[in-house]
Protein backbone atom coordinates (compact mmCIF):
# COMPACT_ATOMS: atom_id res chain seq x y z
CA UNK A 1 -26.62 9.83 0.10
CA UNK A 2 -22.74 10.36 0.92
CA UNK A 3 -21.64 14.25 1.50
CA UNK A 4 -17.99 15.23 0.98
CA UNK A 5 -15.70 16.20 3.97
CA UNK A 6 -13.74 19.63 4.39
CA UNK A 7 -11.32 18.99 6.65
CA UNK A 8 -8.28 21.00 8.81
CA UNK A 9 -7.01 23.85 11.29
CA UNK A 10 -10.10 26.11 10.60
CA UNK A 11 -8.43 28.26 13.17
CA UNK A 12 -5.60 28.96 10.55
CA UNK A 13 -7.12 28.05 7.09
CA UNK A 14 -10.86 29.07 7.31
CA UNK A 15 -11.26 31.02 4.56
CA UNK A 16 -9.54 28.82 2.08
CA UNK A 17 -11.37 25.73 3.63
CA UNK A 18 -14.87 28.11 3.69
CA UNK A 19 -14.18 28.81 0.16
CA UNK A 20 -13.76 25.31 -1.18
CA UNK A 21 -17.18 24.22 1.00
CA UNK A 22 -18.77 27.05 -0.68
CA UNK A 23 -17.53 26.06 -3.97
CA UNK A 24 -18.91 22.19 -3.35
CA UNK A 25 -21.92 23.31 -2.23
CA UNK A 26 -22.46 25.73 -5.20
CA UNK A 27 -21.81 22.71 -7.24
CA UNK A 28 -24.48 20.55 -5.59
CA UNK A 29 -22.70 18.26 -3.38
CA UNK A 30 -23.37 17.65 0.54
CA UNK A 31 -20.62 19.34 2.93
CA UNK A 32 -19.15 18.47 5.97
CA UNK A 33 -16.64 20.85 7.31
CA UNK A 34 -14.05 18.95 10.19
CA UNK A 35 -11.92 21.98 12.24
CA UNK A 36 -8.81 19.93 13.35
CA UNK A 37 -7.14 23.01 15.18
CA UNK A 38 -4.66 21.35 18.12
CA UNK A 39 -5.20 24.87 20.45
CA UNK A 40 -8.49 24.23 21.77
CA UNK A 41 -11.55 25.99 21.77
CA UNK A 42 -11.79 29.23 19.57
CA UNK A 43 -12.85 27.82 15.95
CA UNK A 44 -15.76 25.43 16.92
CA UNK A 45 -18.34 27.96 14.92
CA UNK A 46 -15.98 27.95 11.82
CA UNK A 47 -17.04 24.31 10.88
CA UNK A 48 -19.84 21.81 11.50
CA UNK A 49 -17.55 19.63 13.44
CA UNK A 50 -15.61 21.46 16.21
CA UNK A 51 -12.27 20.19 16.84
CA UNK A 52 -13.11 19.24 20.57
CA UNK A 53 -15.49 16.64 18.97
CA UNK A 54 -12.50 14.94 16.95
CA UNK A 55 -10.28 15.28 19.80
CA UNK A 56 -12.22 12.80 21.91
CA UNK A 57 -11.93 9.95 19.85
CA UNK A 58 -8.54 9.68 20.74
CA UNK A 59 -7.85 6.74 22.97
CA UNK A 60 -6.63 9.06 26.26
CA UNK A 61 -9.43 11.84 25.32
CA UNK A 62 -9.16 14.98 24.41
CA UNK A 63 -6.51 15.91 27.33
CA UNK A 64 -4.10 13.74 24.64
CA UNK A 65 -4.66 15.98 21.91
CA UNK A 66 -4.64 19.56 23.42
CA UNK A 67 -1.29 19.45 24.73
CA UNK A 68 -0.22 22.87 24.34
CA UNK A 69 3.05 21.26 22.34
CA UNK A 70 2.46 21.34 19.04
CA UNK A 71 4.41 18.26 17.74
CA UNK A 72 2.60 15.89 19.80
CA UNK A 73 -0.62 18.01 19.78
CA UNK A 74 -0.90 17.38 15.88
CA UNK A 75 0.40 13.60 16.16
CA UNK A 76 -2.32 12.83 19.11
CA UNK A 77 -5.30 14.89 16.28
CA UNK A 78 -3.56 12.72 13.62
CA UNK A 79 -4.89 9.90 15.35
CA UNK A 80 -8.21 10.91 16.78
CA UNK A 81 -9.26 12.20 13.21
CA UNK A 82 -8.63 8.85 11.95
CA UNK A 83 -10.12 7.05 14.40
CA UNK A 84 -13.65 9.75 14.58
CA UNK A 85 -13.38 9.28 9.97
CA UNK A 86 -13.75 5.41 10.62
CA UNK A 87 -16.77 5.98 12.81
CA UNK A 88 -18.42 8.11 10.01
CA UNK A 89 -21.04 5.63 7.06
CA UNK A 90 -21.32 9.09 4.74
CA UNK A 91 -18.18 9.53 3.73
CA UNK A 92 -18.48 10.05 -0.32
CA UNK A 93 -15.48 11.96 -0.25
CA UNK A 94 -12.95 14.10 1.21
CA UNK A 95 -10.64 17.47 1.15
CA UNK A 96 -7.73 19.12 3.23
CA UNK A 97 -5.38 21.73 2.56
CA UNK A 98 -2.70 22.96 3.91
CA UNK A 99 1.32 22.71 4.55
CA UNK A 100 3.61 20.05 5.79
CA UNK A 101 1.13 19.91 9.03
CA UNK A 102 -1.93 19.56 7.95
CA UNK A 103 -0.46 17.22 5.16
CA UNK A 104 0.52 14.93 8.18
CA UNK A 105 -2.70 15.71 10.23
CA UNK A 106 -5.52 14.48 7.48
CA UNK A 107 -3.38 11.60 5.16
CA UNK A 108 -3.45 9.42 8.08
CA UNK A 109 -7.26 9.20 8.52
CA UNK A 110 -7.76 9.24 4.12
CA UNK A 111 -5.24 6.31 4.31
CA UNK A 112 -7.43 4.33 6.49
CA UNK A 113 -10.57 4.72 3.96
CA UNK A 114 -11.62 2.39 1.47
CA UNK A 115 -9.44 2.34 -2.31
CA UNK A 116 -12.14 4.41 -4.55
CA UNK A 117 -13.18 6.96 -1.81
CA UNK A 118 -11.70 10.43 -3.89
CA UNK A 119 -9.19 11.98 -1.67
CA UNK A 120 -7.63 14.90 -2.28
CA UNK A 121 -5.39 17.00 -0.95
CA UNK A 122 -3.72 20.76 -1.86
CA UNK A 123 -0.69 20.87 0.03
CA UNK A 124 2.57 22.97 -0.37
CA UNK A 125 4.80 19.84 -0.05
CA UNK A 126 3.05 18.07 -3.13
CA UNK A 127 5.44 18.14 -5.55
CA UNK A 128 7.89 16.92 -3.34
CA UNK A 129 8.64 12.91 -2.17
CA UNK A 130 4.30 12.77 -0.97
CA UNK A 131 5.27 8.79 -0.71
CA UNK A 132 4.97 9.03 3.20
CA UNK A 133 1.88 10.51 2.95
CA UNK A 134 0.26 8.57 0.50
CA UNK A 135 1.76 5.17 0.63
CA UNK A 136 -0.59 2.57 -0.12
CA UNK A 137 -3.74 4.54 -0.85
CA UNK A 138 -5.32 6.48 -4.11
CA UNK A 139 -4.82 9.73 -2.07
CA UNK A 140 -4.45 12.77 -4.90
CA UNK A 141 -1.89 15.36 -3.89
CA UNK A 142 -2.10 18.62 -5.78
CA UNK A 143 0.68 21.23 -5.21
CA UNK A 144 -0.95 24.46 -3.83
CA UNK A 145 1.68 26.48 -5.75
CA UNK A 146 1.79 29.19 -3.52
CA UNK A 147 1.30 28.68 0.07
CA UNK A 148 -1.94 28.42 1.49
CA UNK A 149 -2.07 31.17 3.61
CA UNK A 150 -4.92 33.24 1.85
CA UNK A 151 -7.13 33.66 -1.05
CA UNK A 152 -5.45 35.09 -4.31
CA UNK A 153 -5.66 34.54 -7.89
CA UNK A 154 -3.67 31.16 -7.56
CA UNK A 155 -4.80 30.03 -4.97
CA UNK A 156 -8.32 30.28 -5.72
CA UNK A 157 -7.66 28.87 -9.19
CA UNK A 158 -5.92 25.63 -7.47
CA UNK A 159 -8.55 25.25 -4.48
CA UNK A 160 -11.52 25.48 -7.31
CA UNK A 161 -9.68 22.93 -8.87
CA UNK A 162 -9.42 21.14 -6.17
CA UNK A 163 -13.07 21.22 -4.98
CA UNK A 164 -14.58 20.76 -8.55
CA UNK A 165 -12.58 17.77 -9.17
CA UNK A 166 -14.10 16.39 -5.60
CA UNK A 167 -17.47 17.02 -6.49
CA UNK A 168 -17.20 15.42 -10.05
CA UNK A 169 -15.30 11.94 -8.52
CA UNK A 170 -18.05 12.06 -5.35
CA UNK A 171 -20.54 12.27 -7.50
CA UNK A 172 -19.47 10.49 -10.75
CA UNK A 173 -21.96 7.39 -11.71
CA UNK A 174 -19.29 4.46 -10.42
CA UNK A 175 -17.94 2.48 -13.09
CA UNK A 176 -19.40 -1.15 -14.12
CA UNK A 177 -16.98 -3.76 -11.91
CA UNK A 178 -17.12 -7.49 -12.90
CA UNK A 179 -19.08 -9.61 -11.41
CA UNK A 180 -16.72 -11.64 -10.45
CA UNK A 181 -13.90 -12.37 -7.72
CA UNK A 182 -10.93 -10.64 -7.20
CA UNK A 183 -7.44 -12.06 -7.22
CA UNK A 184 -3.93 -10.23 -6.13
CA UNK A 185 -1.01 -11.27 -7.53
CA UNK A 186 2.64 -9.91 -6.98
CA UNK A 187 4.66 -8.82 -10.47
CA UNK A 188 7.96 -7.53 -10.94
CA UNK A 189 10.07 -7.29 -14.39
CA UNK A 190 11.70 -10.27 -13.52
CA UNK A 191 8.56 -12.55 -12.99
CA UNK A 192 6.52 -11.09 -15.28
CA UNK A 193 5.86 -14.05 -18.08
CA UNK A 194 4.77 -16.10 -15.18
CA UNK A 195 2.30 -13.88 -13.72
CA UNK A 196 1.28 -12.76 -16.95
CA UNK A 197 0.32 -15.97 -17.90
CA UNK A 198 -1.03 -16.92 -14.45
CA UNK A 199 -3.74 -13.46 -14.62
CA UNK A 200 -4.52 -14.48 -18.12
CA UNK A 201 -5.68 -17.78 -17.44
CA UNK A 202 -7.05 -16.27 -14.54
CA UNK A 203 -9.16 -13.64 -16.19
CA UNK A 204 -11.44 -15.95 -18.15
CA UNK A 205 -13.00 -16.76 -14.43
CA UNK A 206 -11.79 -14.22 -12.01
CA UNK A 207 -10.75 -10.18 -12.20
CA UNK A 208 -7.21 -10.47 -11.58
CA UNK A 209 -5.40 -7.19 -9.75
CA UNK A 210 -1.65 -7.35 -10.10
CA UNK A 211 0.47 -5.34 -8.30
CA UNK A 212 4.26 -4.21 -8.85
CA UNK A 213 6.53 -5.68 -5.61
CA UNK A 214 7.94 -2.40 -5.12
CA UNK A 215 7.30 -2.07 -1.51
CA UNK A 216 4.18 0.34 -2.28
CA UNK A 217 2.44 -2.62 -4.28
CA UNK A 218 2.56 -5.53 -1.68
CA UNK A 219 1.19 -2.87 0.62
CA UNK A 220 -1.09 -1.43 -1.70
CA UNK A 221 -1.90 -4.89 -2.22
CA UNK A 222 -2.36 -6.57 1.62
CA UNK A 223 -4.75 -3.01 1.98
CA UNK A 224 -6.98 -4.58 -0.26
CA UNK A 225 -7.30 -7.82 1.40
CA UNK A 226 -8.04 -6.40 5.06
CA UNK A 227 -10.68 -3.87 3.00
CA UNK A 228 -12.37 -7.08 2.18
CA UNK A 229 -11.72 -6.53 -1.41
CA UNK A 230 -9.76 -9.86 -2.76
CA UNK A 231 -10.82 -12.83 -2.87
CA UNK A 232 -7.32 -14.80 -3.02
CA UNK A 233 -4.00 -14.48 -3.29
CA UNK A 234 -1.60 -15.66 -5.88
CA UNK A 235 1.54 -14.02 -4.25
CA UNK A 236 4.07 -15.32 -6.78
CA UNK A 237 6.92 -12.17 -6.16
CA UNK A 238 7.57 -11.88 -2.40
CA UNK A 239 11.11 -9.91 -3.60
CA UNK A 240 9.59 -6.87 -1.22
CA UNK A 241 11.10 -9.75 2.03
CA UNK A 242 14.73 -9.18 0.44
CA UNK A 243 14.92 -5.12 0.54
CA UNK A 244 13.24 -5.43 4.19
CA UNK A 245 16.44 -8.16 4.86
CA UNK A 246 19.24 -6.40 3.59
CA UNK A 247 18.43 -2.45 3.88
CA UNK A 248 17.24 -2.46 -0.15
CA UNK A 249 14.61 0.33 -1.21
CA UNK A 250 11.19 -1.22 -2.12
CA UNK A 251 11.02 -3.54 1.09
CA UNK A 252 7.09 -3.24 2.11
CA UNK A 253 7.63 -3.50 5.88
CA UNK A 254 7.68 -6.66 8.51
CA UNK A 255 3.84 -6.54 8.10
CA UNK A 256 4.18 -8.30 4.88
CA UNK A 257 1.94 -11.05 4.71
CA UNK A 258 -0.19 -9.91 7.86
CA UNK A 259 -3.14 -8.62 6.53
CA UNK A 260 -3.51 -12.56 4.64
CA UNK A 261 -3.63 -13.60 7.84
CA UNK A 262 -6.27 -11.60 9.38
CA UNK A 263 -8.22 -12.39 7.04
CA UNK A 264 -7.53 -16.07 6.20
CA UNK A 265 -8.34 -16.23 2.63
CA UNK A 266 -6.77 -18.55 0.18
CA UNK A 267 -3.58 -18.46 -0.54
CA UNK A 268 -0.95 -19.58 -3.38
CA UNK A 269 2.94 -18.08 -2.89
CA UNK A 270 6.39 -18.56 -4.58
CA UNK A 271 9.76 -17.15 -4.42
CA UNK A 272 9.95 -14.51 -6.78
CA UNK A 273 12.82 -12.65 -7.19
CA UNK A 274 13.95 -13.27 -3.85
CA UNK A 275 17.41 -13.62 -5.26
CA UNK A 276 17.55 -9.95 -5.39
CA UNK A 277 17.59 -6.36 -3.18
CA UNK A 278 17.23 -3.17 -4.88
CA UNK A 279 19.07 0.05 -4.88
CA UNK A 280 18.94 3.08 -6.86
CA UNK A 281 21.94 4.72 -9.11
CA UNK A 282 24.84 2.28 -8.99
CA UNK A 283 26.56 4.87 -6.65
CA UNK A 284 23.52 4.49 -3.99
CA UNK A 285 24.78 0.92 -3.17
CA UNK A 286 25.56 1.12 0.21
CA UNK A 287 29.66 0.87 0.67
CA UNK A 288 29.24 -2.38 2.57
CA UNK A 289 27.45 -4.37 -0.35
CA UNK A 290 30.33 -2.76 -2.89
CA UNK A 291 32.43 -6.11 -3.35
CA UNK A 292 28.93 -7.86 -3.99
CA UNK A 293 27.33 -9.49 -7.17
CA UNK A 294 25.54 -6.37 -8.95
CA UNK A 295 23.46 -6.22 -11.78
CA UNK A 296 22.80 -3.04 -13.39
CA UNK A 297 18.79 -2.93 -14.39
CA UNK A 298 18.86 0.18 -15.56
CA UNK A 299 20.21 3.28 -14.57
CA UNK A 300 18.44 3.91 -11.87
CA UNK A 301 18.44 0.56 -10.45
CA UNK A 302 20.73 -1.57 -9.21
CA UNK A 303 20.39 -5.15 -8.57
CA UNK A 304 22.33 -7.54 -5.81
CA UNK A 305 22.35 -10.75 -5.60
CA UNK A 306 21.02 -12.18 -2.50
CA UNK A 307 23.69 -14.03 -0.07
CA UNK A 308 23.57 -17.60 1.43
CA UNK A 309 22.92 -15.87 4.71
CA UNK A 310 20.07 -13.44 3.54
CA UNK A 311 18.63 -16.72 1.31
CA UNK A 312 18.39 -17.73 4.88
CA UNK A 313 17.02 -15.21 6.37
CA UNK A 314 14.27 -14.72 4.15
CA UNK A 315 13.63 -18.14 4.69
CA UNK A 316 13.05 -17.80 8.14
CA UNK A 317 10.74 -14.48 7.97
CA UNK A 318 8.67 -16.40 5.21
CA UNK A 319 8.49 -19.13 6.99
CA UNK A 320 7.51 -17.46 10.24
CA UNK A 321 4.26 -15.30 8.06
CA UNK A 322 3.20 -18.52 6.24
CA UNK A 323 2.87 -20.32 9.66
CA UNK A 324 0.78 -17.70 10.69
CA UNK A 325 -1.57 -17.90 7.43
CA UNK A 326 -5.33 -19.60 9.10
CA UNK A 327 -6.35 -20.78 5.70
CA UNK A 328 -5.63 -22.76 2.62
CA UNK A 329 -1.45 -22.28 1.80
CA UNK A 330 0.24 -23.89 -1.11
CA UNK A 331 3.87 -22.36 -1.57
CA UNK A 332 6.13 -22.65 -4.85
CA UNK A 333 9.61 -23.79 -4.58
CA UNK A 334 11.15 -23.26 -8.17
CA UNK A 335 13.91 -24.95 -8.09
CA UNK A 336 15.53 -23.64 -11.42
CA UNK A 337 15.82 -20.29 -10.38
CA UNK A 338 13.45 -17.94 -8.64
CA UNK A 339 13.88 -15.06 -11.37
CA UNK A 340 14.60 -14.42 -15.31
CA UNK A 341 18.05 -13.42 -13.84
CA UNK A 342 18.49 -16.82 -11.71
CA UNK A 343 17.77 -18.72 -14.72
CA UNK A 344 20.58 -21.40 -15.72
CA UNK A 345 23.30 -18.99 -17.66
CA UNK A 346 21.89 -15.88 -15.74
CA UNK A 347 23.74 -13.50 -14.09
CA UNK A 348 22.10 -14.69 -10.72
CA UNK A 349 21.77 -17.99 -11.19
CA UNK A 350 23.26 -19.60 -7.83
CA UNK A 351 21.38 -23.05 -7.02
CA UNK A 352 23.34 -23.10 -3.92
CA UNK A 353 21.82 -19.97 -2.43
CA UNK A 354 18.57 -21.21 -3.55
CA UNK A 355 18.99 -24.25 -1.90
CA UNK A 356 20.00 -22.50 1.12
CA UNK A 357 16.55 -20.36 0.96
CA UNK A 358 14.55 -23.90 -0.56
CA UNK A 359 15.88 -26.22 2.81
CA UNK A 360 15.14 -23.52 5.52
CA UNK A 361 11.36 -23.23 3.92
CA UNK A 362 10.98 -26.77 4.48
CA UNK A 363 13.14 -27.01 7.59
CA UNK A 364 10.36 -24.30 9.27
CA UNK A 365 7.16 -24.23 7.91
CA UNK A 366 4.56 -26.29 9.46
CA UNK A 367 3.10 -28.32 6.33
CA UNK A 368 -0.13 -29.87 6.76
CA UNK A 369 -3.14 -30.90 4.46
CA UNK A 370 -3.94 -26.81 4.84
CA UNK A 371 -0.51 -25.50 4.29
CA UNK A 372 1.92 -27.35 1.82
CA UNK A 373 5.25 -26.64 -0.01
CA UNK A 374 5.81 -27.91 -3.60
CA UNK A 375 8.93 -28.47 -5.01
CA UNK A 376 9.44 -28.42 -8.65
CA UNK A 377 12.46 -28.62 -11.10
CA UNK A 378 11.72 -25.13 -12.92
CA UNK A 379 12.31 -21.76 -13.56
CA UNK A 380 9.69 -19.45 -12.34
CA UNK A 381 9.04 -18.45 -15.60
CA UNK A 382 8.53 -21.87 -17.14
CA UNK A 383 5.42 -22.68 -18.69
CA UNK A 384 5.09 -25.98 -16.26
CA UNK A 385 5.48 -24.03 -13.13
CA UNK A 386 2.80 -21.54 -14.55
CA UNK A 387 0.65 -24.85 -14.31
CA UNK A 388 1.81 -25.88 -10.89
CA UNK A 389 0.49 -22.08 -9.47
CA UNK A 390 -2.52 -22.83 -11.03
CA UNK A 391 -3.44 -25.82 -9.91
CA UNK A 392 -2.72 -25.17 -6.68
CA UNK A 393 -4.92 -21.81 -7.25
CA UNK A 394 -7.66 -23.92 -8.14
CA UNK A 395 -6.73 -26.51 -4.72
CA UNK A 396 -6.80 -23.61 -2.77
CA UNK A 397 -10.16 -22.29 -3.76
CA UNK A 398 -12.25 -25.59 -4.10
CA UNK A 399 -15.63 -25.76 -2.29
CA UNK A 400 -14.83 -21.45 -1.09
């Protein structure tokens, strides 16, 4: 049987954390309460789990943590609360509360549990950007409308909320999940008919997850694979490579691709949009891209077309992660545009770049019987190449 975690500075929060334990326990669930106060000893008999007993799972012990600086006090409890939450097999879900510090102090370790854990958290800087707290994970962030610093009529209201809401999603009867395996694949608007068709085809055999390239989805997505929860990959849009390139605003980080790697499952890629970095309004663009090929998407979003140079540069950092990639690799070259937008009479259509991006694929990756690139004289979006991804799908997989 799980039990639900309470967790932060009981030294400063105690009675609001106390009064959402309370609350849990009055509804029936299990509670753990985790004090993550960075001054030491003084609040160990305000929750089950003294903060002394977190601080040790930091690498450099507890000395780490209890700095007496509180920047670097909070970063080093950051870590040893994620670390001591991984150690923990009764985890059915958790809670914090608090403001911009103990937003910082908790997300890390709820970002490091399994999608489908509930997560919440009541923090005074939820209605704000949370995507640095969140990022990848199914963390919910409820503003605490006023600040937590006491119990009123608000905040007792939002904190029930809060707790209720845990105890229903801890405790919820899980829903019915297909028995069968699950594939990623990358989407964006500009790919979409292709990996529409791709997951449909898919579906008849396979539960097919697709994920928006947006920076957030290709990490959201590579979370998935090292929480053992895909089965494949059909990683048609690897756009996220061109915003990491050129300074765009949905790159998902040089650890693209890493996590396939770690864990070596199949693998089927492609160039999707890679003929593009995104920006917001068209007065975001960055002054040095100004004289550039831009493509208005929609109003806020703003399209460039990737360079000779970048085409290259992608190459290379594609190149580079597929070498890594331990299992089964077939990679996509579509060689009549990599995009709706690089199609022949597209605003983006530029067969020399893509030639540029095609020759230093070929020039660099290591092809074997394991890992091959395929060349092929279509759009992305053509039905053919649709075929192509799939029967290299089905290449990949054989005898897994």
């Amino acid at each position: 049987m799980g039990r639900v975690y309470v967790v932060g500075t009981f030294d400063t929060k105690g009675d609001e954390l106390g009064y959402v334990a309370d609350l849990l326990r009055a509804d029936g669930s299990s509670v753990v309460t985790v004090d993550l106060c960075t001054a030491g000893a003084g609040s160990a008999a305000a929750a089950s789990i003294p903060s002394e007993s977190v601080a040790e799972h930091h690498p450099h012990g507890s000395a780490a943590v209890f700095t007496g600086e509180r920047g670097s006090a909070v970063t080093a409890m950051s870590e040893a609360f994620r670390r001591f939450l991984l150690t923990r097999e009764d985890v059915a879900g958790i809670l914090g509360a608090g403001g911009s510090g103990a937003t910082a102090l908790v997300t890390p370790a709820m970002r490091a549990l399994p999608v489908g854990v509930p997560k919440f958290v009541v923090s005074t800087v939820a209605s704000g950007d949370v995507s640095g707290y969140v990022d990848a994970s199914d963390i919910t962030m409820m503003p605490a409308v006023t600040d937590v610093a006491g119990l009123n009529r608000i905040s007792r209201r939002v904190l029930a909320n809060a707790a209720h809401a845990l105890h229903g999603a801890a405790n919820a009867t899980p829903p019915e999940v297909a028995d069968r395996n699950a594939v990623g694949l990358s989407m964006f608007g500009v790919t979409t008919p292709c990996v529409s068709a791709v997951a449909e085809e898919l579906a008849a055999e396979y539960d097919p997850l697709v994920f928006h390239a947006t920076g957030t989805g290709g990490r959201a997505m590579e979370k998935l694979v090292d929480d053992g929860l895909l089965y494949a990959l059909v990683d048609i849009t690897t756009t996220e490579i061109c915003d990491l390139v050129s300074g765009g605003v949905m790159s998902a980080g040089g650890e693209r691709l890493d996590a396939p790697a770690r864990a070596g499952l199949p693998y089927v890629g492609s160039c999707g949009a890679l003929d593009m970095v995104n920006f917001g309004a068209p007065n975001t663009v960055p002054d040095r891209y100004r004289d550039r090929l831009l493509y208005e998407h929609n109003p806020r979003v703003t399209l460039m077309r990737t360079n000779q140079a970048e085409c290259e540069a992608i190459g290379l950092f594609l190149a580079d992660k597929l070498n890594a990639l331990p299992g089964r690799v077939r990679f996509l070259l579509p060689e009549g545009g990599v995009s709706a937008l690089d199609a022949a009479g597209g605003p983006f259509h530029d067969p020399e770049a893509d030639e540029v991006l095609f020759d230093t694929l070929e020039r660099n990756v290591v092809q074997h019987e394991q890992r091959r690139l395929i060349r092929l004289p279509h759009n992305i979006n053509d039905s053919q190449f649709v075929r192509a991804l799939l029967d290299a799908f089905h290449e990949v997989v054989a005898d897994e």
